[in-house]
N, C-alpha and C. Protein backbone atom coordinates (compact mmCIF):
# COMPACT_ATOMS: atom_id res chain seq x y z
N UNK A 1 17.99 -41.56 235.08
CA UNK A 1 18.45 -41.03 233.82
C UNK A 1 17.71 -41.70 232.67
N UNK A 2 18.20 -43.18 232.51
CA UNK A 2 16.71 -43.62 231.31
C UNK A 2 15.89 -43.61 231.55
N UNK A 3 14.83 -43.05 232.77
CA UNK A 3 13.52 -43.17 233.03
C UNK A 3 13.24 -42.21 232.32
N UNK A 4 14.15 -40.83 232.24
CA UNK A 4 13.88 -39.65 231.28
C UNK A 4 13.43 -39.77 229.75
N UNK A 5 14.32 -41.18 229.04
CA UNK A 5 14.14 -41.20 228.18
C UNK A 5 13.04 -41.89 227.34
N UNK A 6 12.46 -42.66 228.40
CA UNK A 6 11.70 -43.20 228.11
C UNK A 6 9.80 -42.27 228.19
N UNK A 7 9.71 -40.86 228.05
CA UNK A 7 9.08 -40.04 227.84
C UNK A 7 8.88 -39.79 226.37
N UNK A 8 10.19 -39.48 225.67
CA UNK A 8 10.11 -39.53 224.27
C UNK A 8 10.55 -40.84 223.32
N UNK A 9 9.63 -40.36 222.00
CA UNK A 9 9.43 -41.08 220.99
C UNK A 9 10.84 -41.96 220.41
N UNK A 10 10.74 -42.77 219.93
CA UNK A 10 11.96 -43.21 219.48
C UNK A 10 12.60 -42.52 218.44
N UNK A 11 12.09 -41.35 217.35
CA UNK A 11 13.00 -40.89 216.63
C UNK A 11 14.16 -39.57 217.68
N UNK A 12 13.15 -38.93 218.80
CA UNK A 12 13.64 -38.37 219.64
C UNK A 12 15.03 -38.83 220.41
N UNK A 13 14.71 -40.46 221.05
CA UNK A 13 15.36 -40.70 221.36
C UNK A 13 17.18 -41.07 220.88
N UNK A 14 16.71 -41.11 219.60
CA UNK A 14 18.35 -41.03 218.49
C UNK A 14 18.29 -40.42 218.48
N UNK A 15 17.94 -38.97 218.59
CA UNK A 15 18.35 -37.60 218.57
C UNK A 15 19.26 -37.55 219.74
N UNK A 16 18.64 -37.70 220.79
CA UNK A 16 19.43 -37.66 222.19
C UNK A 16 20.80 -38.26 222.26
N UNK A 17 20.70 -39.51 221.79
CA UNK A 17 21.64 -40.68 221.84
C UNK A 17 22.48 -39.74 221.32
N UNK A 18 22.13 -39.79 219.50
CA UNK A 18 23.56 -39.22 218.81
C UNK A 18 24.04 -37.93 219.38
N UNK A 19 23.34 -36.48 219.65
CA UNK A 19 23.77 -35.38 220.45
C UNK A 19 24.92 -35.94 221.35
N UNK A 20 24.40 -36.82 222.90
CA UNK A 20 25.30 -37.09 223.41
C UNK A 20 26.48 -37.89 223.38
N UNK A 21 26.49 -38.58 222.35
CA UNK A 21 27.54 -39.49 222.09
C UNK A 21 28.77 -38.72 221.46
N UNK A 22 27.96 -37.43 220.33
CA UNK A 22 28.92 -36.22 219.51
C UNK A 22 29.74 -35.70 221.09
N UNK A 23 28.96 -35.28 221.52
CA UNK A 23 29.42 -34.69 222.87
C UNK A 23 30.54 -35.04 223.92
N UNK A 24 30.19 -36.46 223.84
CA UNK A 24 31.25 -36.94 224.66
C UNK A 24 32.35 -37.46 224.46
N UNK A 25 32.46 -37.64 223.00
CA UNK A 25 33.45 -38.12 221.97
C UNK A 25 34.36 -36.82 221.96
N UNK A 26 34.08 -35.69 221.84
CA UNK A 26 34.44 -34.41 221.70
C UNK A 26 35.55 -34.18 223.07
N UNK A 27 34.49 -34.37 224.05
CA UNK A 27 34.92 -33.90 225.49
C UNK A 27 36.02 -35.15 226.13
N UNK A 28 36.57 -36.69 224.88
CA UNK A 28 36.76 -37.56 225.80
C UNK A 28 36.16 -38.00 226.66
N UNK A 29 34.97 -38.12 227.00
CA UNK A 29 34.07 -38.92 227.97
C UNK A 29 33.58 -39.84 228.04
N UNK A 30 33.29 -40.59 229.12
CA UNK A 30 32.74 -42.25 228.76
C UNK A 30 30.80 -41.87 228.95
N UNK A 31 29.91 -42.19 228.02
CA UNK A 31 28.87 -41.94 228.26
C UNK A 31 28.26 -42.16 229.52
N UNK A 32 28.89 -43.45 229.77
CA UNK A 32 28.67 -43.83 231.52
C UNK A 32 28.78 -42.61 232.69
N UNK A 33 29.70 -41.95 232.31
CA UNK A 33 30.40 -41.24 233.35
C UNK A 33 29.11 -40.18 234.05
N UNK A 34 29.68 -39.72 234.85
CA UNK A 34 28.48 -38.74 235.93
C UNK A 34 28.29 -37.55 234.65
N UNK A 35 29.33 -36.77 233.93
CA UNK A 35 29.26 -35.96 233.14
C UNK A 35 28.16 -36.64 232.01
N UNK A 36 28.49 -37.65 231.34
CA UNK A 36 27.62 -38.39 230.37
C UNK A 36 26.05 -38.37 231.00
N UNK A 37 26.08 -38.89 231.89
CA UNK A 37 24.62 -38.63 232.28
C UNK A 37 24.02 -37.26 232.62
N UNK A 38 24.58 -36.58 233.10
CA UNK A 38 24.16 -35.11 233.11
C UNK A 38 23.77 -35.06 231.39
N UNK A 39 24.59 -34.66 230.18
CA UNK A 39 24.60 -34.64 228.98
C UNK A 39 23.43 -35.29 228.91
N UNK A 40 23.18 -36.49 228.89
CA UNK A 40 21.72 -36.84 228.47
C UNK A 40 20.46 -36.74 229.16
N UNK A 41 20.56 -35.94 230.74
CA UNK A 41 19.72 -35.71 231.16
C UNK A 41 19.22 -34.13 230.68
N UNK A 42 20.44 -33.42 230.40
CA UNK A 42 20.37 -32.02 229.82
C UNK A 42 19.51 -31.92 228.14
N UNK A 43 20.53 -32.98 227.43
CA UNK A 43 19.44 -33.28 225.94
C UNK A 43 17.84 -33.38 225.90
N UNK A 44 17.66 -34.25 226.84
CA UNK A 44 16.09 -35.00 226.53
C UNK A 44 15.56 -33.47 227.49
N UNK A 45 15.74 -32.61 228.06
CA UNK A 45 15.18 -31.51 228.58
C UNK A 45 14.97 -30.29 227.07
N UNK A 46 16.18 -30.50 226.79
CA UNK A 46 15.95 -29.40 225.48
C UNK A 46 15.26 -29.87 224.44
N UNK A 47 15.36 -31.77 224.03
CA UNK A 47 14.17 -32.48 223.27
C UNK A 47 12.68 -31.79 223.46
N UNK A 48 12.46 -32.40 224.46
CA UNK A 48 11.07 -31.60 225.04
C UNK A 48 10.88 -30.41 225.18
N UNK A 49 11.64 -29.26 225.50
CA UNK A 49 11.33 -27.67 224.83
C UNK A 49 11.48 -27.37 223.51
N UNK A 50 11.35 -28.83 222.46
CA UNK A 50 11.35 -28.56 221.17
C UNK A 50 12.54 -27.94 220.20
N UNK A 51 13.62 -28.00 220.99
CA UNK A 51 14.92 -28.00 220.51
C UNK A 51 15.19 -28.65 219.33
N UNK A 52 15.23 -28.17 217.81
CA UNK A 52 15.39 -29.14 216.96
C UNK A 52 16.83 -29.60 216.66
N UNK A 53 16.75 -30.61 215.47
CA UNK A 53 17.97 -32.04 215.87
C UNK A 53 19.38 -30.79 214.90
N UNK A 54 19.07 -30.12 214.76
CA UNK A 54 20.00 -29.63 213.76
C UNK A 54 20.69 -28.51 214.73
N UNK A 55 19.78 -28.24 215.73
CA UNK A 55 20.77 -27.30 216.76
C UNK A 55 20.99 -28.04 218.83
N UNK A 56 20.29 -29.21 218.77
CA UNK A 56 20.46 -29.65 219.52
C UNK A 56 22.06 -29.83 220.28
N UNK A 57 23.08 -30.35 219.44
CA UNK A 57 24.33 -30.70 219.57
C UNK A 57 24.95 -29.13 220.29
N UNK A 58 24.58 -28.13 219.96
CA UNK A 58 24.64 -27.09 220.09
C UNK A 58 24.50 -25.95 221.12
N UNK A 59 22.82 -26.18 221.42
CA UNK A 59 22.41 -26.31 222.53
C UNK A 59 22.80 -27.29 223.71
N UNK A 60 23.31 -27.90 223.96
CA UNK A 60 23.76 -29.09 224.19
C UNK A 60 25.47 -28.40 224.54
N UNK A 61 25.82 -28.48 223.93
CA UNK A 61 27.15 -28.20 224.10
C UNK A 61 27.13 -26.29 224.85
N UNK A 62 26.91 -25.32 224.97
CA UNK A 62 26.38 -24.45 225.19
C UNK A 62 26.02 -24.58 226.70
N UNK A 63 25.27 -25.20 226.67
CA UNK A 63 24.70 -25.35 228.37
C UNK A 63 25.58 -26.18 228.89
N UNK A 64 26.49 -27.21 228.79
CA UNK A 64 27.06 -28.31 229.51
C UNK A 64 28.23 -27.05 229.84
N UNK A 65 29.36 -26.30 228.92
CA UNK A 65 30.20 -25.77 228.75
C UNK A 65 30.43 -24.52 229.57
N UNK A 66 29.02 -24.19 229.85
CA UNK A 66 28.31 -23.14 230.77
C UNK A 66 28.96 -23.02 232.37
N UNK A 67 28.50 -25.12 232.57
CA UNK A 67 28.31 -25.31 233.96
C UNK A 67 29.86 -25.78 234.84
């Protein structure tokens, strides 16, 4: 899971962070949790298809809510 993150840039990577942290705060989740890591393995995928930070949370929430 952080090997993922360590692909993107560090402003990317606070993108990710904060997305999933909104996320799991929302859902009650511990970022730790198996769900939390999915969430940030799902973020840094939509990072890299250029997902910007203003609809990320979104995208993000959308696909997790999906599954």
């Amino acid at each position: 899971m952080l090997l993922s993150l360590i692909s993107l840039d560090d402003d990317d990577i606070a993108i990710v962070t904060d997305a999933v942290r909104q996320w799991c705060c929302e859902k009650k989740l511990d970022i730790d949790s198996v769900q939390g890591h999915r969430a940030i393995t799902v973020a840094v995928d939509l990072v890299q298809m250029n997902t910007g930070r203003d609809r990320l949370f979104s995208e993000l929430s959308k696909q997790l809510d999906d599954r």
